[in-house]
C-alpha atoms as a PDB file:
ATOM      1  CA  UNK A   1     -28.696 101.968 -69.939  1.00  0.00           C
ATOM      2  CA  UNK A   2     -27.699 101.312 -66.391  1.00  0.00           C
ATOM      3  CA  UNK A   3     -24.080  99.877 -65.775  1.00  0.00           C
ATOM      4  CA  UNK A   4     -23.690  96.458 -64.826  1.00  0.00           C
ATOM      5  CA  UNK A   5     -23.040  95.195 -61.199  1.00  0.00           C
ATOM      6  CA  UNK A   6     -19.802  94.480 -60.124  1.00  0.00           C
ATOM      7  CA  UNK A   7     -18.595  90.618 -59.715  1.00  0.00           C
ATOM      8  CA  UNK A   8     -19.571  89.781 -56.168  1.00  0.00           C
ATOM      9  CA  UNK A   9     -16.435  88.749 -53.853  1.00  0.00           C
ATOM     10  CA  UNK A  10     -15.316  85.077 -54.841  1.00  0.00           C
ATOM     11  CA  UNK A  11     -17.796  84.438 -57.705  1.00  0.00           C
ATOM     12  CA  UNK A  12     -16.537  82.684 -60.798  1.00  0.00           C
ATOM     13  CA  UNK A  13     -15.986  86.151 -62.898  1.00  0.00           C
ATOM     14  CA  UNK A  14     -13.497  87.411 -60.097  1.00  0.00           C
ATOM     15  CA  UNK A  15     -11.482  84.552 -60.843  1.00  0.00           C
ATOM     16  CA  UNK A  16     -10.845  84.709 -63.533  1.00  0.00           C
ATOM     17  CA  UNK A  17     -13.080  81.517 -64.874  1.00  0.00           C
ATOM     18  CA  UNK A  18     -16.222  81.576 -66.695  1.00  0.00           C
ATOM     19  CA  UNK A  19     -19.350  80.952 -64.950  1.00  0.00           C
ATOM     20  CA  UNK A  20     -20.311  78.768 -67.390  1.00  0.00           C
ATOM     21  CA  UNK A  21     -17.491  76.203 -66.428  1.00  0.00           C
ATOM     22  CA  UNK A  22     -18.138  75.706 -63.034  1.00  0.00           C
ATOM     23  CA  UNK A  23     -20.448  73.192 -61.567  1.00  0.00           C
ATOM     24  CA  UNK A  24     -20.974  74.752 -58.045  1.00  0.00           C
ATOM     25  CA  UNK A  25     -22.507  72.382 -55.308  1.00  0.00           C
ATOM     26  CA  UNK A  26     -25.631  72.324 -53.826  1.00  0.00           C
ATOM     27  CA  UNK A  27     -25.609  74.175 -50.735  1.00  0.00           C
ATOM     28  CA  UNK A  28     -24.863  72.375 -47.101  1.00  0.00           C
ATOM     29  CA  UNK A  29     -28.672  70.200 -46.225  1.00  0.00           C
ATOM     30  CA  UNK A  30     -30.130  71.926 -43.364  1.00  0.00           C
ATOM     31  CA  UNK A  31     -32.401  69.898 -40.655  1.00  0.00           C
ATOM     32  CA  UNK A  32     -36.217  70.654 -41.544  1.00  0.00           C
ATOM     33  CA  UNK A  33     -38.781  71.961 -38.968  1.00  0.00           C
ATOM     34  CA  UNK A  34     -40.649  69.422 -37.212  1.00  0.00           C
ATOM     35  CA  UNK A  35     -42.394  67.112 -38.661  1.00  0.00           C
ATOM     36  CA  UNK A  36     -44.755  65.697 -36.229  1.00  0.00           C
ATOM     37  CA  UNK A  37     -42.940  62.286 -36.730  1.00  0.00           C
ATOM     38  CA  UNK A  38     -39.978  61.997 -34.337  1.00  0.00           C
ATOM     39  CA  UNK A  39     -38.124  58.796 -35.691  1.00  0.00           C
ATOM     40  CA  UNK A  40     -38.073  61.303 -39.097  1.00  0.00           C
ATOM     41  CA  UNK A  41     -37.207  64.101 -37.262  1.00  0.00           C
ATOM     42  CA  UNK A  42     -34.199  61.860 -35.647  1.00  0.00           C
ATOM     43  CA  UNK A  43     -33.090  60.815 -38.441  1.00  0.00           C
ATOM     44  CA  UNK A  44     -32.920  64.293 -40.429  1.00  0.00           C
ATOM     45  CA  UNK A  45     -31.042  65.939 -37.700  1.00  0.00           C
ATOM     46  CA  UNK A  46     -28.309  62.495 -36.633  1.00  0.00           C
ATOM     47  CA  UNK A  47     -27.639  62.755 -41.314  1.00  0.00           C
ATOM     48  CA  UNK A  48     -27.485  66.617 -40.797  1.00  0.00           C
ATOM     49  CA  UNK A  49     -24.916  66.438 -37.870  1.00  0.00           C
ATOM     50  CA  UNK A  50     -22.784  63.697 -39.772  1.00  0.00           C
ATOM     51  CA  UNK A  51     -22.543  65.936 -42.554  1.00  0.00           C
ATOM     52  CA  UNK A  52     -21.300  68.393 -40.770  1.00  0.00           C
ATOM     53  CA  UNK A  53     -19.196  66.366 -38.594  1.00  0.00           C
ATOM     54  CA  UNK A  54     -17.486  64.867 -42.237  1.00  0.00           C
ATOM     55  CA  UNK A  55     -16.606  68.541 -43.552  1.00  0.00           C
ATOM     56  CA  UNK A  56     -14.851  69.288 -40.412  1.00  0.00           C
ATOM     57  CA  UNK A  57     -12.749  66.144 -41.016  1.00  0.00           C
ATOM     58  CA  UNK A  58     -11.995  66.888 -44.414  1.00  0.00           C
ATOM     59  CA  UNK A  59     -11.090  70.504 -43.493  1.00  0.00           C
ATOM     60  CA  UNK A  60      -9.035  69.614 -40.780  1.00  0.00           C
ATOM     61  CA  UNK A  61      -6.883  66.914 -42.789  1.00  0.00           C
ATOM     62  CA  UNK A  62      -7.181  67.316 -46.857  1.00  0.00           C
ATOM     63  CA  UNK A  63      -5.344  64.259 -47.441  1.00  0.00           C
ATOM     64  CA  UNK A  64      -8.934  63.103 -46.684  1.00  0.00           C
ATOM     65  CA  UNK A  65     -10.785  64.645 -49.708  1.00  0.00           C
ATOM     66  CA  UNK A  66      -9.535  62.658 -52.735  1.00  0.00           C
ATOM     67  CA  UNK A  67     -10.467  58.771 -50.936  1.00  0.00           C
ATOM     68  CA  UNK A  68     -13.452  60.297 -49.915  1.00  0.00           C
ATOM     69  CA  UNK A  69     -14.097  61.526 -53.595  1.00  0.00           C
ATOM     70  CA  UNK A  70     -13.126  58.229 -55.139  1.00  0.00           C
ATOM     71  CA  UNK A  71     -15.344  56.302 -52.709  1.00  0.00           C
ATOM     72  CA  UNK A  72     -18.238  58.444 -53.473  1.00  0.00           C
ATOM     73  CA  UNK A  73     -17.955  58.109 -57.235  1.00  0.00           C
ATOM     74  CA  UNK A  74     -18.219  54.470 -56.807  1.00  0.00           C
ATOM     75  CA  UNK A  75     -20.812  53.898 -54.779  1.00  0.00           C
ATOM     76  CA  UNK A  76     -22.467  56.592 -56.775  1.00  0.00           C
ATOM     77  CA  UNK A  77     -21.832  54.511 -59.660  1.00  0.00           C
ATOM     78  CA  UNK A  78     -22.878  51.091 -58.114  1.00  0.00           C
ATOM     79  CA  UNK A  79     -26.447  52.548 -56.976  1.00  0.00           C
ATOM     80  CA  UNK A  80     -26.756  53.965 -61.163  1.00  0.00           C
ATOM     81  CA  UNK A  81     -26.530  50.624 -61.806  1.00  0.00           C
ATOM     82  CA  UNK A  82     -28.957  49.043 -59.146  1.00  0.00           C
ATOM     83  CA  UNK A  83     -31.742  52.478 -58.525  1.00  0.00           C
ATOM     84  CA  UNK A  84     -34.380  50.085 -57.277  1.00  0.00           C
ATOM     85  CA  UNK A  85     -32.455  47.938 -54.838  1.00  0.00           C
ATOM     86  CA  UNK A  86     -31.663  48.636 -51.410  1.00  0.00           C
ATOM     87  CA  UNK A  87     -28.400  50.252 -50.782  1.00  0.00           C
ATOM     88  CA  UNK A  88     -27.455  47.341 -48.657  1.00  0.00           C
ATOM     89  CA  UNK A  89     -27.565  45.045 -51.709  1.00  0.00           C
ATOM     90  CA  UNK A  90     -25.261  47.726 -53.375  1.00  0.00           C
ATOM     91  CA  UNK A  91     -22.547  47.683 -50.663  1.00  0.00           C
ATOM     92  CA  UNK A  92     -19.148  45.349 -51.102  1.00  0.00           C
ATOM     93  CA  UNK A  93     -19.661  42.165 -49.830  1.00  0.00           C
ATOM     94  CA  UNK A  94     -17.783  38.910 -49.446  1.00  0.00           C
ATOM     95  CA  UNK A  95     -19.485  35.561 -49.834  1.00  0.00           C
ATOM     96  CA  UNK A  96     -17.449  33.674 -47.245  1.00  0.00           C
ATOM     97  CA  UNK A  97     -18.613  31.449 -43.839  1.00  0.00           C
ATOM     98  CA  UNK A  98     -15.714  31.621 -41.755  1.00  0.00           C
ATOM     99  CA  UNK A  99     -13.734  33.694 -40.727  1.00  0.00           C
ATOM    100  CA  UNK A 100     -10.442  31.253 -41.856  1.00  0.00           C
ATOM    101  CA  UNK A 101     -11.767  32.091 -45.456  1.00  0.00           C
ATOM    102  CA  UNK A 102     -11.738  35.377 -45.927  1.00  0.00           C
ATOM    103  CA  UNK A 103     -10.424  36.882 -48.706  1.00  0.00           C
ATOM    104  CA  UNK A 104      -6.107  36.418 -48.660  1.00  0.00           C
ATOM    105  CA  UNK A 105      -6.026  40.037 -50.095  1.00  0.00           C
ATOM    106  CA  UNK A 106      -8.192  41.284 -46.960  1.00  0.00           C
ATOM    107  CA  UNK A 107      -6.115  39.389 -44.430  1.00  0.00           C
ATOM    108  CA  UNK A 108      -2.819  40.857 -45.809  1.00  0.00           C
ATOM    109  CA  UNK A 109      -3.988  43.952 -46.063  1.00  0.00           C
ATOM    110  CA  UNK A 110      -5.179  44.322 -42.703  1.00  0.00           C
ATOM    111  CA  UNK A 111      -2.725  42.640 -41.519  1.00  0.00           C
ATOM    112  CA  UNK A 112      -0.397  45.254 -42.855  1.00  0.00           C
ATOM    113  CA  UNK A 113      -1.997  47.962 -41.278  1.00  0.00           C
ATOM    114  CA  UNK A 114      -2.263  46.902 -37.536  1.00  0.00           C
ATOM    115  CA  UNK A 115       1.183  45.423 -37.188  1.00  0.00           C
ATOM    116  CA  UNK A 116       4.663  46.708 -37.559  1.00  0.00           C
ATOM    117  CA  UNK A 117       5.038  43.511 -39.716  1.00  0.00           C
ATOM    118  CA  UNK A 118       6.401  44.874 -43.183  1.00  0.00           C
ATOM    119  CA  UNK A 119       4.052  44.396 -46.080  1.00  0.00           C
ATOM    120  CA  UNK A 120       7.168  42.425 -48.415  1.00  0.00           C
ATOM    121  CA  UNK A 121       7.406  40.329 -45.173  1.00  0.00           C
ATOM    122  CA  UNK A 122       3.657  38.894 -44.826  1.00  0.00           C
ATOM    123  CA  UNK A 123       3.722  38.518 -48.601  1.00  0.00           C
ATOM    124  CA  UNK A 124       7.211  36.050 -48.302  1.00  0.00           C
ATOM    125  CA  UNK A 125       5.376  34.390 -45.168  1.00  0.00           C
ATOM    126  CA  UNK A 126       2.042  33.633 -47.681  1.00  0.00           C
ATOM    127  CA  UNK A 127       3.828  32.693 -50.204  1.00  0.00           C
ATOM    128  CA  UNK A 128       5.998  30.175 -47.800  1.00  0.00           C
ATOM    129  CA  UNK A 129       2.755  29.438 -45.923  1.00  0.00           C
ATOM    130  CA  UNK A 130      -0.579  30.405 -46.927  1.00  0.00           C
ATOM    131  CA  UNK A 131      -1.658  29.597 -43.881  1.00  0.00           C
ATOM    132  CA  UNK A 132       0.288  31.690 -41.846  1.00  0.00           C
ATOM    133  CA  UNK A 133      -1.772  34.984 -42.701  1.00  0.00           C
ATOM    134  CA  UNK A 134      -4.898  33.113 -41.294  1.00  0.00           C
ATOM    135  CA  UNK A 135      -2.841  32.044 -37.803  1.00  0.00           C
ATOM    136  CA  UNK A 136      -2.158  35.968 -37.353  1.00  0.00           C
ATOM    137  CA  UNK A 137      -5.383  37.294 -38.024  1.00  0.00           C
ATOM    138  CA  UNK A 138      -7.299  34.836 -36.141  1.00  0.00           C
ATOM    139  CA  UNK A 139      -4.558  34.950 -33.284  1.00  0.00           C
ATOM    140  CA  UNK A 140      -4.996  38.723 -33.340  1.00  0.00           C
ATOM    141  CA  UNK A 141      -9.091  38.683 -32.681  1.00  0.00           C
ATOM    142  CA  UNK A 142      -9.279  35.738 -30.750  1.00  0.00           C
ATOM    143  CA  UNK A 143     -11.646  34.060 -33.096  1.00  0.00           C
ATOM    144  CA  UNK A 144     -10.984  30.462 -34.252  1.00  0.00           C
ATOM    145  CA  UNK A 145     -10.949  30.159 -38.399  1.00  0.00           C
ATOM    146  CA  UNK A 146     -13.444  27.550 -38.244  1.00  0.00           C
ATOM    147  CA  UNK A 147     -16.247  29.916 -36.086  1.00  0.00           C
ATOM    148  CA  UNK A 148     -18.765  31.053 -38.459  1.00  0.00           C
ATOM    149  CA  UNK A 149     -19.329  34.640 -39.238  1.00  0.00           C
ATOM    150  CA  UNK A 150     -22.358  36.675 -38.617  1.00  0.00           C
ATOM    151  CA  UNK A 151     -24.189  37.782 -41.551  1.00  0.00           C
ATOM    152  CA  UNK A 152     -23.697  40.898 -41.218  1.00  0.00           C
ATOM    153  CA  UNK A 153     -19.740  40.853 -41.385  1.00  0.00           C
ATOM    154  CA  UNK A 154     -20.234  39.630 -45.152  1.00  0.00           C
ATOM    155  CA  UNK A 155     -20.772  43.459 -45.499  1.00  0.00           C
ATOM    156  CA  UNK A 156     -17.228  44.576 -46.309  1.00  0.00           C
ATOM    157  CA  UNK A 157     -17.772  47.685 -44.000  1.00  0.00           C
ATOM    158  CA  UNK A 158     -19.537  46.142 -41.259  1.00  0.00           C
ATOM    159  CA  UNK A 159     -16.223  43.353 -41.168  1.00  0.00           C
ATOM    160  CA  UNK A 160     -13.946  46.046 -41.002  1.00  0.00           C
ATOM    161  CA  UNK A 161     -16.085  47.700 -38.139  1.00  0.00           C
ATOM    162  CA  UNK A 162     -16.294  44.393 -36.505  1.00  0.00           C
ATOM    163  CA  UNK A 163     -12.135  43.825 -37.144  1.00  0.00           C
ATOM    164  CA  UNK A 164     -10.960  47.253 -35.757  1.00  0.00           C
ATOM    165  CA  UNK A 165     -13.492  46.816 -32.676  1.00  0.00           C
ATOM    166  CA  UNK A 166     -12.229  43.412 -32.017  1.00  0.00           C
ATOM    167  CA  UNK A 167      -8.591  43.864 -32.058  1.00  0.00           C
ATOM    168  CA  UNK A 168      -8.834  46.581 -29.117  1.00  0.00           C
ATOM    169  CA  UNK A 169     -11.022  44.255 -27.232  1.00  0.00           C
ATOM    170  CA  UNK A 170      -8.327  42.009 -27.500  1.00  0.00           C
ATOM    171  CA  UNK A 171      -5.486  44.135 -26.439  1.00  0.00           C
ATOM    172  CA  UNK A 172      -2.960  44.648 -29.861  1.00  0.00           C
ATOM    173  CA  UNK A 173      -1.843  41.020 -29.521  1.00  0.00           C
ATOM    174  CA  UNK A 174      -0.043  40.919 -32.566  1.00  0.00           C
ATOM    175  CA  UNK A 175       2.403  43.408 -31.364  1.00  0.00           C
ATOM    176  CA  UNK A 176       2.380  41.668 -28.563  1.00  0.00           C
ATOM    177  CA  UNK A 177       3.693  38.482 -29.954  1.00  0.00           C
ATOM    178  CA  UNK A 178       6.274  40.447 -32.735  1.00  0.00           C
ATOM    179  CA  UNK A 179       7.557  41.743 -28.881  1.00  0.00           C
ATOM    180  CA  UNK A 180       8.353  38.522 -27.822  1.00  0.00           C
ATOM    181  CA  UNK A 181      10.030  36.936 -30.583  1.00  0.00           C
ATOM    182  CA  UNK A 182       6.820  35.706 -32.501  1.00  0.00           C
ATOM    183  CA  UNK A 183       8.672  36.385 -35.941  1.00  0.00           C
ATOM    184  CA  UNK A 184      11.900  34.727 -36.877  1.00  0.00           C
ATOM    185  CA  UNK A 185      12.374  35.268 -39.853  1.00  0.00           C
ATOM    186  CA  UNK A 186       9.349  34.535 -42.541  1.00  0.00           C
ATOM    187  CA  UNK A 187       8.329  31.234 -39.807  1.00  0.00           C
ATOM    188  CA  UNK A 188       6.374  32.124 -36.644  1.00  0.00           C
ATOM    189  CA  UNK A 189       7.029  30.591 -33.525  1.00  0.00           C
ATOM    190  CA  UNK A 190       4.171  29.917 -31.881  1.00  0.00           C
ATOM    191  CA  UNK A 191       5.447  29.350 -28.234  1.00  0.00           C
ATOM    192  CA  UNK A 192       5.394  32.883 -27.813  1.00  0.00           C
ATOM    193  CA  UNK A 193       1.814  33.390 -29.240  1.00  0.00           C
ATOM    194  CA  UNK A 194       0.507  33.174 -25.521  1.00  0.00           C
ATOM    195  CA  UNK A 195      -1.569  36.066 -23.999  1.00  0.00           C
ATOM    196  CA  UNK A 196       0.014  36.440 -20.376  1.00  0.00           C
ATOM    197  CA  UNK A 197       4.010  38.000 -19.937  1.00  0.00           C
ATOM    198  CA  UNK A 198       5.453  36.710 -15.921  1.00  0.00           C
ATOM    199  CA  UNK A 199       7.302  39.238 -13.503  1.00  0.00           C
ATOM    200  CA  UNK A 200       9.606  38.133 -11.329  1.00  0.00           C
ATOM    201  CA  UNK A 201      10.799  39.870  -8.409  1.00  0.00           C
ATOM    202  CA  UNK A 202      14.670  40.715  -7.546  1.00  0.00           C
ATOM    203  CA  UNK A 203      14.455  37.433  -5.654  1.00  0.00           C
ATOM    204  CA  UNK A 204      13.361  35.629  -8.261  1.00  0.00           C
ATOM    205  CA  UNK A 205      10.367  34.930  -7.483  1.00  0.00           C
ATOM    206  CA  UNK A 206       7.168  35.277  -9.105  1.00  0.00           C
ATOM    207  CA  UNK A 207       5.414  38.322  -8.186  1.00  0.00           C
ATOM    208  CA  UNK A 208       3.096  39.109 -11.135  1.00  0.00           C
ATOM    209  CA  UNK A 209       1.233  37.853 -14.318  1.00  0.00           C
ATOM    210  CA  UNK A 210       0.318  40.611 -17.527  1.00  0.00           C
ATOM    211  CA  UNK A 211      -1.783  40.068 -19.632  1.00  0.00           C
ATOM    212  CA  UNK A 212      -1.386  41.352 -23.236  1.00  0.00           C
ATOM    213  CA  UNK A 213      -4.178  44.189 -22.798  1.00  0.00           C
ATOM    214  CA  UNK A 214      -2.342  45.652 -19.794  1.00  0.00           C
ATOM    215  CA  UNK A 215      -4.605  43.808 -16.833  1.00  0.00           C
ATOM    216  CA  UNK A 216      -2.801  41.989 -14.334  1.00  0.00           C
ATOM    217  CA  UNK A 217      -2.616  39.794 -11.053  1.00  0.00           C
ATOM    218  CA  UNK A 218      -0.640  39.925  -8.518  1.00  0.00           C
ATOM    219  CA  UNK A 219       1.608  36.329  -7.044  1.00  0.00           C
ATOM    220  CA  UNK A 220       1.320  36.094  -3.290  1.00  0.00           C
ATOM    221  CA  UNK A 221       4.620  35.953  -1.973  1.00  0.00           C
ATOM    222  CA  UNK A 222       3.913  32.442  -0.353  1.00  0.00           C
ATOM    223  CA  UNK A 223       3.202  30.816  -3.415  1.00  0.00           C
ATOM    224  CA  UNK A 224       7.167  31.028  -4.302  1.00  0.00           C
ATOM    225  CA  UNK A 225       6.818  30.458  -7.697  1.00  0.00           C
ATOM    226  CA  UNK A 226      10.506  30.958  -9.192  1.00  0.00           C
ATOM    227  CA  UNK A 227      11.866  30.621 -12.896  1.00  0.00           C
ATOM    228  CA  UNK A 228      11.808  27.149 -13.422  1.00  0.00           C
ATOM    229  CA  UNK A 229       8.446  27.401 -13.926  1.00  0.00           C
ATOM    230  CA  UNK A 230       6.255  27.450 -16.757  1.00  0.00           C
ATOM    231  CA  UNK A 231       3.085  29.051 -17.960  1.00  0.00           C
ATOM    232  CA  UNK A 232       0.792  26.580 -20.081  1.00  0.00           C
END
Protein backbone atom coordinates (compact mmCIF):
# COMPACT_ATOMS: atom_id res chain seq x y z
CA UNK A 1 0.00 0.00 0.00
CA UNK A 2 1.17 3.39 -1.09
CA UNK A 3 2.51 5.81 1.72
CA UNK A 4 0.52 8.59 2.73
CA UNK A 5 1.05 12.27 1.58
CA UNK A 6 2.83 14.52 3.57
CA UNK A 7 0.86 17.40 5.66
CA UNK A 8 0.68 20.26 3.21
CA UNK A 9 2.52 23.60 4.53
CA UNK A 10 0.23 25.28 7.29
CA UNK A 11 -2.60 22.68 7.39
CA UNK A 12 -4.02 21.71 10.75
CA UNK A 13 -1.75 18.32 11.07
CA UNK A 14 1.52 20.53 10.77
CA UNK A 15 0.44 22.22 13.74
CA UNK A 16 0.17 20.28 15.69
CA UNK A 17 -3.94 20.36 16.05
CA UNK A 18 -6.35 17.95 14.81
CA UNK A 19 -8.22 18.65 11.77
CA UNK A 20 -11.13 17.72 13.31
CA UNK A 21 -11.00 20.80 15.76
CA UNK A 22 -10.77 23.46 13.51
CA UNK A 23 -13.60 25.27 11.93
CA UNK A 24 -11.76 26.90 8.93
CA UNK A 25 -13.64 29.85 7.12
CA UNK A 26 -15.17 30.03 4.03
CA UNK A 27 -12.89 31.34 1.56
CA UNK A 28 -12.70 35.36 0.67
CA UNK A 29 -16.38 36.06 -1.78
CA UNK A 30 -15.17 36.80 -5.13
CA UNK A 31 -17.26 39.30 -7.58
CA UNK A 32 -19.31 36.99 -10.12
CA UNK A 33 -19.18 37.40 -13.95
CA UNK A 34 -21.67 39.59 -15.37
CA UNK A 35 -24.86 39.24 -14.92
CA UNK A 36 -26.64 41.15 -17.51
CA UNK A 37 -28.17 43.27 -14.62
CA UNK A 38 -25.87 46.20 -13.76
CA UNK A 39 -27.47 47.56 -10.43
CA UNK A 40 -26.60 43.56 -9.36
CA UNK A 41 -23.48 43.65 -10.85
CA UNK A 42 -22.80 47.10 -8.77
CA UNK A 43 -23.70 45.91 -5.95
CA UNK A 44 -21.63 42.48 -5.99
CA UNK A 45 -18.47 44.22 -6.82
CA UNK A 46 -19.01 47.84 -4.17
CA UNK A 47 -19.77 44.34 -1.07
CA UNK A 48 -16.69 42.59 -2.71
CA UNK A 49 -14.39 45.74 -2.48
CA UNK A 50 -15.65 46.51 1.19
CA UNK A 51 -14.67 43.20 2.14
CA UNK A 52 -11.59 43.56 1.08
CA UNK A 53 -11.15 47.03 2.11
CA UNK A 54 -12.26 45.64 6.02
CA UNK A 55 -9.41 42.84 6.03
CA UNK A 56 -6.86 45.36 5.20
CA UNK A 57 -8.06 47.34 8.26
CA UNK A 58 -8.04 44.57 10.49
CA UNK A 59 -4.56 43.51 9.25
CA UNK A 60 -3.16 46.72 9.50
CA UNK A 61 -4.41 47.40 13.24
CA UNK A 62 -5.48 43.98 15.23
CA UNK A 63 -6.77 45.85 18.04
CA UNK A 64 -9.60 45.95 15.44
CA UNK A 65 -10.48 42.19 15.27
CA UNK A 66 -12.06 41.40 18.68
CA UNK A 67 -14.95 44.68 18.42
CA UNK A 68 -15.37 43.65 15.10
CA UNK A 69 -15.94 39.95 16.30
CA UNK A 70 -18.21 40.95 19.13
CA UNK A 71 -20.28 43.19 16.85
CA UNK A 72 -20.71 40.49 14.39
CA UNK A 73 -21.87 37.90 16.90
CA UNK A 74 -24.58 40.20 17.83
CA UNK A 75 -26.00 41.25 14.99
CA UNK A 76 -25.62 37.69 13.94
CA UNK A 77 -27.60 36.87 16.85
CA UNK A 78 -30.30 39.65 16.48
CA UNK A 79 -31.09 38.57 12.69
CA UNK A 80 -31.46 34.48 14.36
CA UNK A 81 -33.96 35.96 16.15
CA UNK A 82 -35.84 38.11 13.45
CA UNK A 83 -34.85 35.76 9.78
CA UNK A 84 -37.86 37.24 8.05
CA UNK A 85 -37.54 40.92 8.84
CA UNK A 86 -35.54 43.38 7.16
CA UNK A 87 -32.17 43.97 8.55
CA UNK A 88 -33.11 47.54 9.10
CA UNK A 89 -35.75 46.48 11.65
CA UNK A 90 -32.85 44.42 13.28
CA UNK A 91 -30.43 47.36 13.69
CA UNK A 92 -30.18 49.42 17.28
CA UNK A 93 -32.46 52.03 17.37
CA UNK A 94 -33.58 54.76 19.73
CA UNK A 95 -37.20 55.82 19.98
CA UNK A 96 -36.58 59.51 20.66
CA UNK A 97 -37.93 62.99 18.68
CA UNK A 98 -35.42 65.40 19.51
CA UNK A 99 -32.38 65.63 19.57
CA UNK A 100 -32.48 67.19 23.52
CA UNK A 101 -33.73 63.56 24.33
CA UNK A 102 -31.44 61.34 23.39
CA UNK A 103 -30.34 58.79 25.38
CA UNK A 104 -28.01 60.45 28.66
CA UNK A 105 -25.73 57.33 28.19
CA UNK A 106 -25.23 58.33 24.34
CA UNK A 107 -24.60 61.98 25.09
CA UNK A 108 -21.90 61.14 27.72
CA UNK A 109 -20.43 58.83 25.86
CA UNK A 110 -19.91 60.80 22.91
CA UNK A 111 -19.29 63.43 24.63
CA UNK A 112 -16.33 61.66 26.11
CA UNK A 113 -14.87 60.83 23.02
CA UNK A 114 -14.72 64.19 21.06
CA UNK A 115 -13.59 66.38 23.91
CA UNK A 116 -10.61 66.47 26.16
CA UNK A 117 -13.36 66.75 28.88
CA UNK A 118 -12.53 63.77 31.36
CA UNK A 119 -15.17 61.10 31.52
CA UNK A 120 -15.38 61.42 35.86
CA UNK A 121 -15.83 65.15 34.95
CA UNK A 122 -19.08 65.04 32.57
CA UNK A 123 -20.42 62.40 34.95
CA UNK A 124 -20.00 65.13 38.23
CA UNK A 125 -21.43 67.87 35.71
CA UNK A 126 -24.77 65.34 35.03
CA UNK A 127 -25.09 64.51 38.14
CA UNK A 128 -24.91 68.45 39.26
CA UNK A 129 -26.89 69.28 36.11
CA UNK A 130 -28.52 66.92 33.91
CA UNK A 131 -28.89 69.35 31.67
CA UNK A 132 -25.57 70.33 31.12
CA UNK A 133 -24.66 67.16 28.88
CA UNK A 134 -27.55 68.31 26.51
CA UNK A 135 -26.05 72.22 26.38
CA UNK A 136 -22.62 70.56 25.14
CA UNK A 137 -23.82 68.28 22.69
CA UNK A 138 -26.25 70.50 21.14
CA UNK A 139 -23.65 73.48 21.43
CA UNK A 140 -21.17 71.16 19.73
CA UNK A 141 -23.52 70.39 16.40
CA UNK A 142 -25.24 73.47 16.25
CA UNK A 143 -28.61 71.89 16.52
CA UNK A 144 -31.17 73.26 19.02
CA UNK A 145 -32.58 70.28 21.56
CA UNK A 146 -35.98 71.09 20.65
CA UNK A 147 -35.34 70.51 16.48
CA UNK A 148 -36.74 67.27 15.61
CA UNK A 149 -34.69 64.46 14.30
CA UNK A 150 -34.87 62.83 10.99
CA UNK A 151 -36.04 59.39 10.94
CA UNK A 152 -33.35 58.04 9.94
CA UNK A 153 -31.01 59.18 12.91
CA UNK A 154 -33.31 56.85 15.20
CA UNK A 155 -30.93 54.25 13.57
CA UNK A 156 -28.17 54.11 16.18
CA UNK A 157 -25.55 53.94 13.28
CA UNK A 158 -26.97 56.34 11.00
CA UNK A 159 -26.95 59.04 14.39
CA UNK A 160 -23.53 58.36 14.93
CA UNK A 161 -22.79 58.93 11.11
CA UNK A 162 -24.87 61.98 11.25
CA UNK A 163 -22.92 63.12 14.84
CA UNK A 164 -19.28 62.61 13.60
CA UNK A 165 -20.26 64.40 10.15
CA UNK A 166 -21.79 67.23 11.96
CA UNK A 167 -19.24 68.09 14.45
CA UNK A 168 -16.53 68.72 11.55
CA UNK A 169 -19.03 70.78 9.75
CA UNK A 170 -19.11 72.70 12.70
CA UNK A 171 -15.49 73.19 13.34
CA UNK A 172 -14.56 71.09 16.96
CA UNK A 173 -16.44 73.76 18.93
CA UNK A 174 -16.30 72.07 22.04
CA UNK A 175 -12.62 72.34 22.18
CA UNK A 176 -13.09 75.45 21.19
CA UNK A 177 -15.03 76.61 24.14
CA UNK A 178 -12.81 74.20 26.88
CA UNK A 179 -9.95 76.80 25.09
CA UNK A 180 -11.52 79.68 26.27
CA UNK A 181 -12.45 79.01 29.68
CA UNK A 182 -15.89 77.23 28.92
CA UNK A 183 -15.25 74.81 32.00
CA UNK A 184 -14.76 76.05 35.50
CA UNK A 185 -14.94 73.63 37.37
CA UNK A 186 -18.12 71.05 37.01
CA UNK A 187 -20.37 74.68 35.93
CA UNK A 188 -20.00 75.96 32.35
CA UNK A 189 -19.81 79.41 31.59
CA UNK A 190 -21.58 80.15 28.82
CA UNK A 191 -20.15 83.65 27.85
CA UNK A 192 -17.47 81.95 26.24
CA UNK A 193 -19.71 79.45 24.28
CA UNK A 194 -19.59 81.99 21.27
CA UNK A 195 -18.30 80.86 17.80
CA UNK A 196 -15.99 83.90 16.70
CA UNK A 197 -12.27 84.61 18.76
CA UNK A 198 -11.16 88.86 17.96
CA UNK A 199 -7.46 89.85 16.95
CA UNK A 200 -6.22 92.86 17.77
CA UNK A 201 -3.37 94.47 16.29
CA UNK A 202 -0.12 95.87 18.28
CA UNK A 203 -2.11 99.10 18.26
CA UNK A 204 -4.86 97.79 19.66
CA UNK A 205 -6.99 97.84 17.30
CA UNK A 206 -9.17 95.40 15.79
CA UNK A 207 -7.74 93.82 12.85
CA UNK A 208 -9.45 90.40 12.58
CA UNK A 209 -12.44 88.10 13.55
CA UNK A 210 -11.92 83.81 13.71
CA UNK A 211 -14.22 81.85 13.61
CA UNK A 212 -14.08 78.50 15.50
CA UNK A 213 -13.59 76.35 12.16
CA UNK A 214 -10.51 78.39 11.20
CA UNK A 215 -12.39 80.97 8.54
CA UNK A 216 -11.89 84.47 9.09
CA UNK A 217 -12.43 88.28 8.14
CA UNK A 218 -10.38 90.75 8.06
CA UNK A 219 -11.21 94.62 10.18
CA UNK A 220 -10.46 97.52 7.89
CA UNK A 221 -8.16 99.65 9.57
CA UNK A 222 -10.69 102.64 9.44
CA UNK A 223 -13.22 101.01 11.31
CA UNK A 224 -10.89 101.46 14.61
CA UNK A 225 -12.51 99.09 16.54
CA UNK A 226 -10.31 98.83 19.88
CA UNK A 227 -10.80 96.63 23.14
CA UNK A 228 -13.54 98.18 24.71
CA UNK A 229 -15.57 96.59 22.47
CA UNK A 230 -17.70 93.72 22.50
CA UNK A 231 -18.82 90.90 20.30
CA UNK A 232 -22.66 89.96 20.80
Amino acid sequence: RSAPSPPRSGSASSSGLRSSSLTLAPPVPKARRKSGNFATQGQEEADVALFDQIVSMLKADRRHILPVFLMLQERKSLLARQPDEDWLAAAPTMAVTTFGRLPDDFKLDWLATKSSIPSATLLSMFTADQSSITWLMCYALQVPAKARMPQACQFTEVLKRFCEERYEQCGKRLEHFIRRGGLNGQKLDLLKAGSYTLQFGENGVLSQVVHCGGDHAEVPPAARLGKDHKLV
